[in-house]
Structure formats: structure tokens, C-alpha cells
C-alpha atoms as a PDB file:
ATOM      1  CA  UNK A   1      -3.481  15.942  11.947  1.00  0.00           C
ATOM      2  CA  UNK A   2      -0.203  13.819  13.424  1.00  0.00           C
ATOM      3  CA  UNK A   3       0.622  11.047  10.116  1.00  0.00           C
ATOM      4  CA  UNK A   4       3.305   8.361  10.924  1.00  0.00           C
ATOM      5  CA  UNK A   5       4.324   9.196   7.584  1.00  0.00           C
ATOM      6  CA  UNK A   6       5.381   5.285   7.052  1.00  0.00           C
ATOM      7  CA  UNK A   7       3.734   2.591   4.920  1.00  0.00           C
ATOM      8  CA  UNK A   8       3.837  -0.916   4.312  1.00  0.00           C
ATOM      9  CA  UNK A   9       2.965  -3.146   1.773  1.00  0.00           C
ATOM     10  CA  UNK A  10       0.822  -6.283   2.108  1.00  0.00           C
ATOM     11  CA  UNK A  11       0.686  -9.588   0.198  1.00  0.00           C
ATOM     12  CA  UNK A  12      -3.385  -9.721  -0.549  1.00  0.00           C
ATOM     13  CA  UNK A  13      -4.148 -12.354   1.517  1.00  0.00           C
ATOM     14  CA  UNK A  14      -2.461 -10.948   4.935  1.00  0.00           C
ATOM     15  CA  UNK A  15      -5.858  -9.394   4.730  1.00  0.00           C
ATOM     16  CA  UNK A  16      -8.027 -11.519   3.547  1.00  0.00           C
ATOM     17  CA  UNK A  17      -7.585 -14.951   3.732  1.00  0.00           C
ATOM     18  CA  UNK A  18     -10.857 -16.122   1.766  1.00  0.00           C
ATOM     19  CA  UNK A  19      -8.318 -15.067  -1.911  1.00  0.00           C
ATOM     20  CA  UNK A  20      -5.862 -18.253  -1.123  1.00  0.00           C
ATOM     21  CA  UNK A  21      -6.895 -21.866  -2.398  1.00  0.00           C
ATOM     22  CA  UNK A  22      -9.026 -23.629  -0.832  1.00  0.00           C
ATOM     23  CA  UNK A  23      -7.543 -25.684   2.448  1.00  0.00           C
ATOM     24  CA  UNK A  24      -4.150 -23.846   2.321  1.00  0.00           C
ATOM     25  CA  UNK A  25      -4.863 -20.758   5.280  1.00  0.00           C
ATOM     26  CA  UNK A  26      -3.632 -21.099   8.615  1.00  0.00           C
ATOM     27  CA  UNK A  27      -6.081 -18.466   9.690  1.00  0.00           C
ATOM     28  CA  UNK A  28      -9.294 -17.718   9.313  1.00  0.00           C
ATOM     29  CA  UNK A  29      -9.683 -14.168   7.247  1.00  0.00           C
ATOM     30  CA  UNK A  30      -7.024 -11.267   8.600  1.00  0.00           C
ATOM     31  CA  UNK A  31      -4.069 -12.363  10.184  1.00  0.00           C
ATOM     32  CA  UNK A  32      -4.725 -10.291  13.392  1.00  0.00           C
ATOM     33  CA  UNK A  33      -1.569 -11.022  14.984  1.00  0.00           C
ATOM     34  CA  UNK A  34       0.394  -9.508  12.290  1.00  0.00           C
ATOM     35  CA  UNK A  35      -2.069  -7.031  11.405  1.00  0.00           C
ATOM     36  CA  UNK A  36      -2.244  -5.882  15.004  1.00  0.00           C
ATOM     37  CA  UNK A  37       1.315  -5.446  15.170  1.00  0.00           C
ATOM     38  CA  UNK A  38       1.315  -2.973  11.831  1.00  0.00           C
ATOM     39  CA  UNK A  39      -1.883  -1.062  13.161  1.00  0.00           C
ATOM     40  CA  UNK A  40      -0.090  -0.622  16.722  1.00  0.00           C
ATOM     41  CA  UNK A  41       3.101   0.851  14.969  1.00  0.00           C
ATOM     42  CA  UNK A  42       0.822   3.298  13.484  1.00  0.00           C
ATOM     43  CA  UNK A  43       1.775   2.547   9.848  1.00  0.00           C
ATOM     44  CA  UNK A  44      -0.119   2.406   7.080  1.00  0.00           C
ATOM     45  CA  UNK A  45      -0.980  -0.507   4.706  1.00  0.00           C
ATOM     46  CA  UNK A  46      -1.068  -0.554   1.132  1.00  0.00           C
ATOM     47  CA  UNK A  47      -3.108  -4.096   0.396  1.00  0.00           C
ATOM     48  CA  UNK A  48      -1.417  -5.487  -2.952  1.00  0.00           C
ATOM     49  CA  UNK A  49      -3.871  -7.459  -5.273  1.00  0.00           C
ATOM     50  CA  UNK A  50      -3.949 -10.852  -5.939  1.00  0.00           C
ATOM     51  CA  UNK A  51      -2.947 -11.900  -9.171  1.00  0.00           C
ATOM     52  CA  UNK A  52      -4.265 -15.479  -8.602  1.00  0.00           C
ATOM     53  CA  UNK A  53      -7.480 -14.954  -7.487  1.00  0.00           C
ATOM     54  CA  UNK A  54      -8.226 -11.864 -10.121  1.00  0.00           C
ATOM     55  CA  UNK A  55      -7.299 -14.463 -13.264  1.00  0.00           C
ATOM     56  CA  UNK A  56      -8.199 -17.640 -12.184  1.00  0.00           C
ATOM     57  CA  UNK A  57     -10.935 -17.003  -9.094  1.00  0.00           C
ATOM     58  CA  UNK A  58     -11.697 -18.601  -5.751  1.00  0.00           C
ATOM     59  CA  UNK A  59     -12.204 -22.336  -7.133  1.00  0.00           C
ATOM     60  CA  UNK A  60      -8.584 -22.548  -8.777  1.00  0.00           C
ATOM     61  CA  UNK A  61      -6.693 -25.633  -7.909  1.00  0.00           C
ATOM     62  CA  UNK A  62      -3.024 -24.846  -5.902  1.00  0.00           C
ATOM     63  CA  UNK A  63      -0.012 -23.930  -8.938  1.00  0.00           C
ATOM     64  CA  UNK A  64       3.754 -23.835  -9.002  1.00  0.00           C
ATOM     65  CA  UNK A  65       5.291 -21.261 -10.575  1.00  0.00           C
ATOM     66  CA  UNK A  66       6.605 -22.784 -13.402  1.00  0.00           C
ATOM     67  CA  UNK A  67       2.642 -22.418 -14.627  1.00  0.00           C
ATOM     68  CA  UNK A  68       2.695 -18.549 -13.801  1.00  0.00           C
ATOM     69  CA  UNK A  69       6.107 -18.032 -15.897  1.00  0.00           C
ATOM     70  CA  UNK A  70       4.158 -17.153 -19.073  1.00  0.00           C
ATOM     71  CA  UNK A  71       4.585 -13.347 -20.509  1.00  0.00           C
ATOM     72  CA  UNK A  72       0.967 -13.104 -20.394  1.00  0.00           C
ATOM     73  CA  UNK A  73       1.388 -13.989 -16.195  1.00  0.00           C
ATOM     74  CA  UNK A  74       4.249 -11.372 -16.095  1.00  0.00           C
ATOM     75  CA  UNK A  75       2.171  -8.651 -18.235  1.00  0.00           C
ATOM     76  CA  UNK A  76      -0.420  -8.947 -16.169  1.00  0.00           C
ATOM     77  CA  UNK A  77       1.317  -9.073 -12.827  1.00  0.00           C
ATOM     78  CA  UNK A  78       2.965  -5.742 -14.381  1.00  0.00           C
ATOM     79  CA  UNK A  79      -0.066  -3.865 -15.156  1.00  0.00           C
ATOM     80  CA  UNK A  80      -1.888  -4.842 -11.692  1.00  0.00           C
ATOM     81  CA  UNK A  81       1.303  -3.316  -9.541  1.00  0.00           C
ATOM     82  CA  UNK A  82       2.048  -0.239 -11.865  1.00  0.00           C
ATOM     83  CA  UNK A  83      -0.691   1.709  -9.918  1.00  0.00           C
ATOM     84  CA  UNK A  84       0.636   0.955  -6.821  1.00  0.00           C
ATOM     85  CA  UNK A  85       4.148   1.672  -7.795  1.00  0.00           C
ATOM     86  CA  UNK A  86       2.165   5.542  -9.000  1.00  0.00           C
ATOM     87  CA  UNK A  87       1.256   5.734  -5.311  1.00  0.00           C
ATOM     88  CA  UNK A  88       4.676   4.608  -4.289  1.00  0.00           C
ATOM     89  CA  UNK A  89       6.454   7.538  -5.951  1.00  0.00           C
ATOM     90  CA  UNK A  90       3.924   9.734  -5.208  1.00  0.00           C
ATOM     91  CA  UNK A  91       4.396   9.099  -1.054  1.00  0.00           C
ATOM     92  CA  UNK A  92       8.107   8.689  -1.597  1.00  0.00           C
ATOM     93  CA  UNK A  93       8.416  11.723  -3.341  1.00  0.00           C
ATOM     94  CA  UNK A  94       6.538  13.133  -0.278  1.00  0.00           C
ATOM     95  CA  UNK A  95       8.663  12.395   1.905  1.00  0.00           C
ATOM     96  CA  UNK A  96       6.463   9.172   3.070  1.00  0.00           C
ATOM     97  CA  UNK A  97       8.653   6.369   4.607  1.00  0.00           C
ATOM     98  CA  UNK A  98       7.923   2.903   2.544  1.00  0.00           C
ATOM     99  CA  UNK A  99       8.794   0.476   5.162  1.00  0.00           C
ATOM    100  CA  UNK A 100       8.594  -2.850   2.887  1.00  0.00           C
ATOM    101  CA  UNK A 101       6.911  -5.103   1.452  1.00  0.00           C
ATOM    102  CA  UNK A 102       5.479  -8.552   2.947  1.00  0.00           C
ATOM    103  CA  UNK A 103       5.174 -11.427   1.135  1.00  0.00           C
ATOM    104  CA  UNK A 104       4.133 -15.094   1.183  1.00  0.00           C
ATOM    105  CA  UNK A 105       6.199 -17.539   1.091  1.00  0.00           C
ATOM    106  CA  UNK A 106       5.367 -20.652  -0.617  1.00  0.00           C
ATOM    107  CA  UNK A 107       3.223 -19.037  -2.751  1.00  0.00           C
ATOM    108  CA  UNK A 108       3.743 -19.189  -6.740  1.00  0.00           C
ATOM    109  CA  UNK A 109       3.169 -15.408  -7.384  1.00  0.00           C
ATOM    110  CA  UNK A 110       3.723 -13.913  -3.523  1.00  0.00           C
ATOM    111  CA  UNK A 111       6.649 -15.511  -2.172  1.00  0.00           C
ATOM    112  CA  UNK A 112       9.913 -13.917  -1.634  1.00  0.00           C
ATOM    113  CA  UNK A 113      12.697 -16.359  -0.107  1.00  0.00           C
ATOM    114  CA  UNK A 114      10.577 -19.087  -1.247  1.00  0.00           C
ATOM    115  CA  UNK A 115       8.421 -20.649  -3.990  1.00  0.00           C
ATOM    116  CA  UNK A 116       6.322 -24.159  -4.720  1.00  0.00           C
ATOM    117  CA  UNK A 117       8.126 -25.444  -7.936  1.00  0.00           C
ATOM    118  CA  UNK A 118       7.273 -28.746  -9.910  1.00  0.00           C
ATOM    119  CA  UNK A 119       6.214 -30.109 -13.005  1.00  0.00           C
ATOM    120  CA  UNK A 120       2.737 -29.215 -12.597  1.00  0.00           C
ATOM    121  CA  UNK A 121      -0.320 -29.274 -15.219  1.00  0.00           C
ATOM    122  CA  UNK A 122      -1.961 -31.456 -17.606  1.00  0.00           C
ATOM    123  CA  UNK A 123      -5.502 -33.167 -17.876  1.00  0.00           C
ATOM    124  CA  UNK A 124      -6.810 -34.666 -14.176  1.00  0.00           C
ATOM    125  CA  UNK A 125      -8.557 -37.657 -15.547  1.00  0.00           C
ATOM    126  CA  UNK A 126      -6.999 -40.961 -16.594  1.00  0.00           C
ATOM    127  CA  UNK A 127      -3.690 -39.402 -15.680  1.00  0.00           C
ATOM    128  CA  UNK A 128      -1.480 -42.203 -14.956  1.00  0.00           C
ATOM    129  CA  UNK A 129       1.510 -40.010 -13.900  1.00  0.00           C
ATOM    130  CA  UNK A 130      -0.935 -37.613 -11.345  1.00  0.00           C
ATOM    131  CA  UNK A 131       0.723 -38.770  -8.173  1.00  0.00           C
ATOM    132  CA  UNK A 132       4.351 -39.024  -9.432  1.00  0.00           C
ATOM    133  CA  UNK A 133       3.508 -35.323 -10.570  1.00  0.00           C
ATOM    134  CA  UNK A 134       1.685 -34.658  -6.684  1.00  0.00           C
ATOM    135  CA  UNK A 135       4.935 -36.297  -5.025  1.00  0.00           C
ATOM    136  CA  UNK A 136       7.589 -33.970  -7.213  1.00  0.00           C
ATOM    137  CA  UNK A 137       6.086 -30.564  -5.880  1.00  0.00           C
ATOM    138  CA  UNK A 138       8.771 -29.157  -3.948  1.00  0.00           C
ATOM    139  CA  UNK A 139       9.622 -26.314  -2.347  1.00  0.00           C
ATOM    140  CA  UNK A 140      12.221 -24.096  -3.703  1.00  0.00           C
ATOM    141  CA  UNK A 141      14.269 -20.882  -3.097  1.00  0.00           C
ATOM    142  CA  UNK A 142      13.140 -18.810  -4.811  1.00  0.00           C
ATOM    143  CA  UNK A 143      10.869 -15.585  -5.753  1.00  0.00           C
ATOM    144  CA  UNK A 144       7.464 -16.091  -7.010  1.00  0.00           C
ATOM    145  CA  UNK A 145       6.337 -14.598 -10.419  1.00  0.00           C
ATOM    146  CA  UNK A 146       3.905 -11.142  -8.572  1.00  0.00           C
ATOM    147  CA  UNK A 147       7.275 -10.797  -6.620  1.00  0.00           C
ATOM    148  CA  UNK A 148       9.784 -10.864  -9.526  1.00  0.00           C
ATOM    149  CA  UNK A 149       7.894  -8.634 -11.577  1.00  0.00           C
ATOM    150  CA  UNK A 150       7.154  -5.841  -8.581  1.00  0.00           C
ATOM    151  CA  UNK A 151      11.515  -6.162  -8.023  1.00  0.00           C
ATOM    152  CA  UNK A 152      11.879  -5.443 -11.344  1.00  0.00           C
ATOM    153  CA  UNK A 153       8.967  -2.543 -11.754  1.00  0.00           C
ATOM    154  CA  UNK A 154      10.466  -0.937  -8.304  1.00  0.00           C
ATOM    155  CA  UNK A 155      14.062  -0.608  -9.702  1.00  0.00           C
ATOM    156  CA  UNK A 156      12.735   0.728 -13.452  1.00  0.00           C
ATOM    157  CA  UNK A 157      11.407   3.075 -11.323  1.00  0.00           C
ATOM    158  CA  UNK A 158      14.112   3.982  -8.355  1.00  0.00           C
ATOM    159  CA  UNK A 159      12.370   2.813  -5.559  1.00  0.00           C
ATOM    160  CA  UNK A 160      14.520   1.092  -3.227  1.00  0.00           C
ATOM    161  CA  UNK A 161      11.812  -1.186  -1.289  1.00  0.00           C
ATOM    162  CA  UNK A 162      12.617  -3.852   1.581  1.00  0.00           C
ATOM    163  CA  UNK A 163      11.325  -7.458   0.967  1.00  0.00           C
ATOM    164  CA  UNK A 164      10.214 -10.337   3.702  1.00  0.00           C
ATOM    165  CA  UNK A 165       7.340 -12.792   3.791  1.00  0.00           C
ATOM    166  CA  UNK A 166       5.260 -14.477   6.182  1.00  0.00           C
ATOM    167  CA  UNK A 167       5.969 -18.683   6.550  1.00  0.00           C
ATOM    168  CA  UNK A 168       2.284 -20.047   7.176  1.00  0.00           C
ATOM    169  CA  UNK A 169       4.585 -23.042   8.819  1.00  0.00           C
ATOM    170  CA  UNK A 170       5.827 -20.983  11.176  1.00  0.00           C
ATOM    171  CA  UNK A 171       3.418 -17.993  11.512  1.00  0.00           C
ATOM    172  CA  UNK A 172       4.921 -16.939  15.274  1.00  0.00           C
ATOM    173  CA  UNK A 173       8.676 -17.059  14.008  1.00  0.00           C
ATOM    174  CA  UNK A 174       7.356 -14.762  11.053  1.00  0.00           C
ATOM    175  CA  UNK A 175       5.803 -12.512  12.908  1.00  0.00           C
ATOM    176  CA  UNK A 176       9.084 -12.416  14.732  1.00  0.00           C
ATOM    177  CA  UNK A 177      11.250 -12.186  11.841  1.00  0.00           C
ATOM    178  CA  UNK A 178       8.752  -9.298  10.760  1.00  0.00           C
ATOM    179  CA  UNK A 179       9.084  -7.386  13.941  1.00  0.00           C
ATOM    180  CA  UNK A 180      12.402  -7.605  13.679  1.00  0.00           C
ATOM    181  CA  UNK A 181      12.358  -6.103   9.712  1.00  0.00           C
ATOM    182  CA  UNK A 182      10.098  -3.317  10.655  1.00  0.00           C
ATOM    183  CA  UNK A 183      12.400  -2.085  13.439  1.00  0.00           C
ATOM    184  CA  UNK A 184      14.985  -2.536  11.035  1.00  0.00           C
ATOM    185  CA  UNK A 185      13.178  -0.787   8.106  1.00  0.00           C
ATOM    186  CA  UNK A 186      12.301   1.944  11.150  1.00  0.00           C
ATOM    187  CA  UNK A 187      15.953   2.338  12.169  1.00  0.00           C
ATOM    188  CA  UNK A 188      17.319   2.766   8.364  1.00  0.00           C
ATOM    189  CA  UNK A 189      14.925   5.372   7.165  1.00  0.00           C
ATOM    190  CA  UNK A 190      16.000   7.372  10.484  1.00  0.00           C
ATOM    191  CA  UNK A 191      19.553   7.661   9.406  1.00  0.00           C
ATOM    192  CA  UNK A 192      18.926   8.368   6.006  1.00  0.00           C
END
């Protein structure tokens, strides 16, 4: 049986939309475009878990990751991955090609080049600084806290994975971007 012998890793909600918080997809459950793209290349996907939607389920209100930087967060973004990274070694150790890993960008846990930042939490009600605190959320550059703690799990454990992420503000120019990482990814195992 013919194997591309080459996987890739998936942010959760790549493939299933319905994890995010409420009103933020720009698609309606599998990104088909991207996913197309993968399944057409013949490699295989690894779907990630999402710490978000595991801890605080479907009806959780949008974070930053200053409220994910707790050890507890980190532990627990540790212990959900550390299977994954078992499969990892297993497959690289295999001689399996792991092609990346594909992020979200934005996102508090999931993104890679960028996260939502801001001096976020408190008690809804009779809050009287609510909207200054809506108006500060910002956009910075940086990891989120899934991503950190998978960077620093892979390298404890010698495995030299590729990041990116998807931009939901610019889904076509990430799926470009992507293309362009896989055939990367594609190129640099070859010469290896």
C-alpha cells in the first residue's frame, strides 16, 4: 500500500469550526479550501485538540492570552500535546516526514506570528471600565499559550517542527502563504 509518508499538523478548528467562540469563524465547519489543498497533496493530518473548548466549552466568551498565562493553562496545554508529540517521535523515528504545524493566528492559545493581548477579565455587570477594557484588546506579535508550550515540548524532545498559521482576515493570502510553506516543508525534507 503506496503512503506519502508526510504529515501535518492542524490547529483544531481548521477542522471543525463549531470549537471557536461564538461569531468569530469565517467559515462554516472545515475549511475546505485549505483542507482540500492538504488532502490533494496526499498528506496526512494530525487534528491537534483544543485547549479552549476542552476547559472552558462551546459558550466561553472570546480571551486574550494574558488570561491563559496561568501554570495550570500551561500544564494542561502540556499534558493535552504530550500524546501527540508520542506519535510524533514514533512517525519521525519511522522515517515519516512531519511537514508542520498550522496554527491560528489571533487566537490566545493557537496563534503563531500573532496573538489577541489586553487587559481582559473581571465581573460583566456594573463594570464601569467594560468598554475602556473592550477598546484596549489589541492584537499583538506574538505566540499564543497551546503554541508556546507545543515549541517548548517539541525541542525537550528533538523534534525540529515547522510553524505557520492561517489569518481568518485574509483566509486566500493564507492559504497562499501555506502553499507556499508546504512546498517549502516538501523541498527541505528532500534534501535532508
Amino acid at each position: 500500500m503506496k503512503r506519502s509518508r508526510e504529515i501535518i499538523l492542524l490547529s483544531h478548528c481548521i477542522l471543525n469550526a463549531n470549537s471557536k467562540v461564538e461569531g468569530l469563524s469565517e467559515y462554516s465547519g472545515v475549511l475546505f479550501e485549505l483542507t482540500n489543498l492538504i488532502i490533494k497533496r496526499g498528506i496526512g493530518i494530525i487534528q491537534l485538540p483544543c485547549p479552549e473548548m476542552l476547559m472552558y466549552g462551546i459558550k466561553r466568551w472570546g480571551h486574550v492570552k494574558e488570561q491563559f498565562d496561568t501554570p495550570y493553562f500551561r500544564e494542561k496545554c502540556r499534558k493535552l500535546i504530550q500524546p501527540i508529540v508520542n506519535q510524533l517521535i514514533d512517525y519521525k523515528n519511522s522515517g515519516y516526514k512531519i511537514l508542520g504545524v498550522i496554527g491560528i493566528d489571533g487566537s490566545p492559545s493557537c496563534g503563531v506570528n500573532k496573538t489577541c493581548s489586553g487587559n481582559w477579565g473581571g465581573e460583566f455587570l456594573n463594570n464601569k471600565l467594560l468598554v475602556d477594557k473592550i477598546h484596549n484588546l489589541k492584537f499583538i506579535n506574538a505566540s499564543g499559550i497551546f503554541i508556546e508550550e507545543m515549541k517548548k515540548i517539541f525541542r525537550e524532545n528533538n523534534l525540529s517542527i515547522s510553524f505557520t498559521a492561517l489569518d481568518e482576515t485574509n483566509i486566500n493570502g493564507s492559504i497562499n502563504k501555506i502553499k507556499e510553506f508546504l512546498d517549502k516543508s516538501k523541498s527541505f525534507e528532500e534534501e535532508m
